[in-house]
Protein backbone atom coordinates (compact mmCIF):
# COMPACT_ATOMS: atom_id res chain seq x y z
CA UNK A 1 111.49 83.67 73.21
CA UNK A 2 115.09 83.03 71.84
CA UNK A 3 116.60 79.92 72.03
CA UNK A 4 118.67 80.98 75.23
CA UNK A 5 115.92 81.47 77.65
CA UNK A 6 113.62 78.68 76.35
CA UNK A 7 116.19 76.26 76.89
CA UNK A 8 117.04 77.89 80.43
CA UNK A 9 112.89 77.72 80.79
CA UNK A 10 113.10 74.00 80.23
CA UNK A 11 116.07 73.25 82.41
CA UNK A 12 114.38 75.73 85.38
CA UNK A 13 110.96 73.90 85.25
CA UNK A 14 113.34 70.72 85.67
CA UNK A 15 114.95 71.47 88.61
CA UNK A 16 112.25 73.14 90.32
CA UNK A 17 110.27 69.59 89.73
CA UNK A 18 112.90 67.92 91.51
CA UNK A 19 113.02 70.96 94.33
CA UNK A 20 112.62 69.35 98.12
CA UNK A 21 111.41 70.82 100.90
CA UNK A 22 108.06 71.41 99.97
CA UNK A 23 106.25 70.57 102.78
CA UNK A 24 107.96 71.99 104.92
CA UNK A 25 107.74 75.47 103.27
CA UNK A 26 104.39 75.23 103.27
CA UNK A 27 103.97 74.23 106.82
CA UNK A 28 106.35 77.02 107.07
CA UNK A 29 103.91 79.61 105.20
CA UNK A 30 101.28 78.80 106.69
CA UNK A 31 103.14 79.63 110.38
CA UNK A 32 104.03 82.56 108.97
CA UNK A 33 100.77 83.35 107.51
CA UNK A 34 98.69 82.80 111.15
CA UNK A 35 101.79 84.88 112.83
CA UNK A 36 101.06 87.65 110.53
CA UNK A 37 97.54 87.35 110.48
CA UNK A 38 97.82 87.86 114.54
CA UNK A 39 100.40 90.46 114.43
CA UNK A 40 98.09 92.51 112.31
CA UNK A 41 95.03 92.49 114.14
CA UNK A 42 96.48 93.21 117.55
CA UNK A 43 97.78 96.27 119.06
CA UNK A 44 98.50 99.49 117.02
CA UNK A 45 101.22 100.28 119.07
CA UNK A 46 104.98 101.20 117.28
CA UNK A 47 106.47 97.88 118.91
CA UNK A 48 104.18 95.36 117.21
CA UNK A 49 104.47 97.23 113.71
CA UNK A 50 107.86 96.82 113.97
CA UNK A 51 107.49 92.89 114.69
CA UNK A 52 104.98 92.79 112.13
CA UNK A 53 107.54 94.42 109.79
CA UNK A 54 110.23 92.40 110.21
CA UNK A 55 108.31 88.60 110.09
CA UNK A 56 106.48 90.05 106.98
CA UNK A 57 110.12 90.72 105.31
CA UNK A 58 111.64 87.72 106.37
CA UNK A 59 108.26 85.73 104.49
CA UNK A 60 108.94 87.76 101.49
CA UNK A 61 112.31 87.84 100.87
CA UNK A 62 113.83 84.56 102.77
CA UNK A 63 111.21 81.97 103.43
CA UNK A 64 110.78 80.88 99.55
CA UNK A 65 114.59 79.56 99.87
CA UNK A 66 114.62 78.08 103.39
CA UNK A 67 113.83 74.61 102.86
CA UNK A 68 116.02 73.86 100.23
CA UNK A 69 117.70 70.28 99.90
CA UNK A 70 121.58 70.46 100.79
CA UNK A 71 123.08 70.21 96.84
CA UNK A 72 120.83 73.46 96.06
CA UNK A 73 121.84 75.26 99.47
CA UNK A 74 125.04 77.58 99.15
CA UNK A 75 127.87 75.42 101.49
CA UNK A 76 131.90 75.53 102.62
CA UNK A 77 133.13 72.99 99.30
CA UNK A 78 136.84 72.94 100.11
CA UNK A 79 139.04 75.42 102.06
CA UNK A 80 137.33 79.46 101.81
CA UNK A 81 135.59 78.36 98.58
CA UNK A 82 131.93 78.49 98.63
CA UNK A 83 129.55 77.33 96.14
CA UNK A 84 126.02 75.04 95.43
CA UNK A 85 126.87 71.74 94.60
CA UNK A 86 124.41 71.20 91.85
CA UNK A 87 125.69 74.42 90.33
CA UNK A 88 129.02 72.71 90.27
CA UNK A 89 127.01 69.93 88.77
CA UNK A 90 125.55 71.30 85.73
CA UNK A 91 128.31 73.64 85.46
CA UNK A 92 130.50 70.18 84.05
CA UNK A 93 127.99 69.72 81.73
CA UNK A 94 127.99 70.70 77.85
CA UNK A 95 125.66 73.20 78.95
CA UNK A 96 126.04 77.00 77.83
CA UNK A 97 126.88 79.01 80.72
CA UNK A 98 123.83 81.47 79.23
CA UNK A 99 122.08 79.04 79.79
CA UNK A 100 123.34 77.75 82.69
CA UNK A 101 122.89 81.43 84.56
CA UNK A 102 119.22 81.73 83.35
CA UNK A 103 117.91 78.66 84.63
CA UNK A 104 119.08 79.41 87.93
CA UNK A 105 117.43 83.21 88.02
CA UNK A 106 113.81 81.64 86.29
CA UNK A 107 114.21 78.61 88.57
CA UNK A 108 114.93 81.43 92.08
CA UNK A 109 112.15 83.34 90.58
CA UNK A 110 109.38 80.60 90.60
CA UNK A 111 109.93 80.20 94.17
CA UNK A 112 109.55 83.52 94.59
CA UNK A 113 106.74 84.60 92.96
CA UNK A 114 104.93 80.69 93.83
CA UNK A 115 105.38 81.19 97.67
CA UNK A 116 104.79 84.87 97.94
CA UNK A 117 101.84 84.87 95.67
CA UNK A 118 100.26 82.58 97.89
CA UNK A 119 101.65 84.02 100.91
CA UNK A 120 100.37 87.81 100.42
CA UNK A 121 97.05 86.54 98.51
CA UNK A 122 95.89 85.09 101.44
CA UNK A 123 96.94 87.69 104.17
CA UNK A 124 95.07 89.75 101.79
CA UNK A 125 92.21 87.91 101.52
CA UNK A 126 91.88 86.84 105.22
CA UNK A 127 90.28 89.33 107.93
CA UNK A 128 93.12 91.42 108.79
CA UNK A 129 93.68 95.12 109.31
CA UNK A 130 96.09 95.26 106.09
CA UNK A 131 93.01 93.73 104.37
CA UNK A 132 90.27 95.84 105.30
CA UNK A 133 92.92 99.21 104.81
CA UNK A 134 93.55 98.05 100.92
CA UNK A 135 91.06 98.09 98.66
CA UNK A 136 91.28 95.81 95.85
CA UNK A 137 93.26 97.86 93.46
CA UNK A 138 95.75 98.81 96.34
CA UNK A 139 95.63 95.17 97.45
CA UNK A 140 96.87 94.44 93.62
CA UNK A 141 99.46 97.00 93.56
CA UNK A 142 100.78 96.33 97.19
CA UNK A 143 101.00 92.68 96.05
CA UNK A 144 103.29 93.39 92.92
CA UNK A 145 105.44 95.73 94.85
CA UNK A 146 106.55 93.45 97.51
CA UNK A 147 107.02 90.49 94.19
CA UNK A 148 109.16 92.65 93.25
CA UNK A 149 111.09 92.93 96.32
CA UNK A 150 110.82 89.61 96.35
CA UNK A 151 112.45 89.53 92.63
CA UNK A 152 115.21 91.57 93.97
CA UNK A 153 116.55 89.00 96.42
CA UNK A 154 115.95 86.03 94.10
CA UNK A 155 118.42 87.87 91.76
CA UNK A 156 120.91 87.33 95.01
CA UNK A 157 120.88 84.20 94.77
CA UNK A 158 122.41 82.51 91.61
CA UNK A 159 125.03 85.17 91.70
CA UNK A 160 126.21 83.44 95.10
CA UNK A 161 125.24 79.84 93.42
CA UNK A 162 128.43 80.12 90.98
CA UNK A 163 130.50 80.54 94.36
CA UNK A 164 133.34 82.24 95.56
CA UNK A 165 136.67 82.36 97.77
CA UNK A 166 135.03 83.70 101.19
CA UNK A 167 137.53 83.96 103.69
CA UNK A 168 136.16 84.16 107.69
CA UNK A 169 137.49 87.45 108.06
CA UNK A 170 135.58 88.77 104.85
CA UNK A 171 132.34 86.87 106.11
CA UNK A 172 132.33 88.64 109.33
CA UNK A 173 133.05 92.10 108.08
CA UNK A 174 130.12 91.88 105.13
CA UNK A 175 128.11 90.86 107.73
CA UNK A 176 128.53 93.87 109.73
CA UNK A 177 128.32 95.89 106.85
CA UNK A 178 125.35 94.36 105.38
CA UNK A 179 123.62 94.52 109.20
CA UNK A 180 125.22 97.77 109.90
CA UNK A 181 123.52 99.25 106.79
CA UNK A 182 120.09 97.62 107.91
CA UNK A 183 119.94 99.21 111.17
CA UNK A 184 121.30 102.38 110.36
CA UNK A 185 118.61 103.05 107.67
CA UNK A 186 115.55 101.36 109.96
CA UNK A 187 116.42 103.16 113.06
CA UNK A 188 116.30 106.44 111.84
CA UNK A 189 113.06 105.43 109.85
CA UNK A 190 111.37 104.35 112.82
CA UNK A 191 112.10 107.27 115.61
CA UNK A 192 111.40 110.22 112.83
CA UNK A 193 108.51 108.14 110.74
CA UNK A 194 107.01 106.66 114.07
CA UNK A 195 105.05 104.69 111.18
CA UNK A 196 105.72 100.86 109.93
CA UNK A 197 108.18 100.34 107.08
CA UNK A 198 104.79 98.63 105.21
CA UNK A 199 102.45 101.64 106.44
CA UNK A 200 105.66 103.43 104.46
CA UNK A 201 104.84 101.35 101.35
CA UNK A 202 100.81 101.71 101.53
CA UNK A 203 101.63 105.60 101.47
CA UNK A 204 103.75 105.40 98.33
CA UNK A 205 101.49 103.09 96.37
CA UNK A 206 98.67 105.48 97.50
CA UNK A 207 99.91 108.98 96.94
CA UNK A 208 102.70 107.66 93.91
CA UNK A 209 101.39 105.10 93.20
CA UNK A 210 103.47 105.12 89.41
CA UNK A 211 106.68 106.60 90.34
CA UNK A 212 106.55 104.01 92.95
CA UNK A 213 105.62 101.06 90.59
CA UNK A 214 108.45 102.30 87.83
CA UNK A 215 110.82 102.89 90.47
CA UNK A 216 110.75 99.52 91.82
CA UNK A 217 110.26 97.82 88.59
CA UNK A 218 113.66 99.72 87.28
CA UNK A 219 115.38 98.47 90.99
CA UNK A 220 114.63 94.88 90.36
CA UNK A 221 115.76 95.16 86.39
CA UNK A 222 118.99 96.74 87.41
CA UNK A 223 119.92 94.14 90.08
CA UNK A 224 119.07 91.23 87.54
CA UNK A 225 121.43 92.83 85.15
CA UNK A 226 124.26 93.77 87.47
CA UNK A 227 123.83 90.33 89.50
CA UNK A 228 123.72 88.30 86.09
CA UNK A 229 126.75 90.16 85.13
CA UNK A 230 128.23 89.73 88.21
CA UNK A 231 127.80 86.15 87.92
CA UNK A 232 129.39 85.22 84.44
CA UNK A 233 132.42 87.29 85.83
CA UNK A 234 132.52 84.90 88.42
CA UNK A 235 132.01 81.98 86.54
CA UNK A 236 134.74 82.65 84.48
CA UNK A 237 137.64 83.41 87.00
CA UNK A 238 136.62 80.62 89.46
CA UNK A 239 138.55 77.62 89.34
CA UNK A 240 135.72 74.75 90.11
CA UNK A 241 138.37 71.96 89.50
């Protein structure tokens, strides 16, 4: 380990000591977790998949963030700019922006990998219909697939932590974009697949199982390298004074 990302180890394992919210995320989990649980031993039907689907993707790729204390959430700071205050924080200090960028990806990725960990283990481990399905080998690989979902959207996050100038009218037409795109792949998915979008993924892992594994493993490199790049761009154009 260079002297980069040990320093960015230190100052990640610092902030996510001082992280709030933890109660309530596990509270959270654990809602989540019993909602699941449910979801997957009731009906088989394409409705309830679907449901099951979507609570399942909101655990993995949303609820490890959600409880966040304000200064670590991304906010308005003055007129269109948006930013995380304690980003703007340590971003004032004589710290290297290498540095800087690194803690916040290792700090997002603890979260991650903490809360989903957790989160899959046990719907896993508890009597479910996704747990008597997997056996233990395809309970391991469907756990580090969806971490590395999970990985992907961490990534998101520090690149929108070194803010930006985000006017209204750019807000609401990513939005529709970004939920445009969502629907128009899903839909499709579900009325020619007629299958669950985590059926989809128990398939893969079973019949490809290594193209599958190197193909998401290459995904979630790629958007750490294009959302760290991304990033220092960022934080050297923005004007934080």
């Amino acid at each position: 380990m260079n002297s980069v990302w040990r320093d960015a180890w230190w100052l990640s394992k610092f902030e996510f000591v001082k992280t709030r919210g933890l109660f309530k995320l596990i509270i959270s989990a654990l809602v989540f977790l019993f909602t699941l649980t449910a979801l997957s031993n009731g009906s088989v039907n394409l409705g309830t998949k679907i449901i099951f689907d979507w609570f399942f993707i909101l655990a993995v790729t949303f609820l490890p963030y959600s409880f966040r204390s304000k200064e670590y959430q991304l906010i308005r700071m003055s007129g269109d700019f948006w930013g995380c205050s304690s980003f703007n924080f340590l971003q004032e200090q004589p710290i290297p922006e290498e540095v800087l960028l690194k803690s916040r990806f290792l700090s997002n990725s603890f979260q991650s990998i903490i809360t989903n960990v957790i989160l899959i283990g046990l719907l896993l481990v508890l009597p479910s219909r996704l747990n008597s399905t997997l056996s233990l080998g395809e309970s391991i690989t469907f756990l580090f697939f969806w971490l590395l979902i999970s990985l992907m959207m961490s990534s998101l996050l520090p690149a929108s932590e070194v803010g930006d100038v985000i006017s209204m009218t750019k807000m609401i037409v990513f939005s529709i974009i970004a939920y445009g795109s969502i629907l128009a792949m899903t839909i499709p998915y579900y009325f020619y697949v007629r299958t669950s979008l985590i059926e989809g993924s128990i398939f893969l892992l079973r019949n490809y199982p290594v193209v599958t594994l190197v193909s998401i493993t290459l995904l979630t490199i790629g958007s750490y390298l294009y959302c760290y790049r991304y990033a220092i761009k960022k934080m050297r154009t923005n004007d934080y004074l």
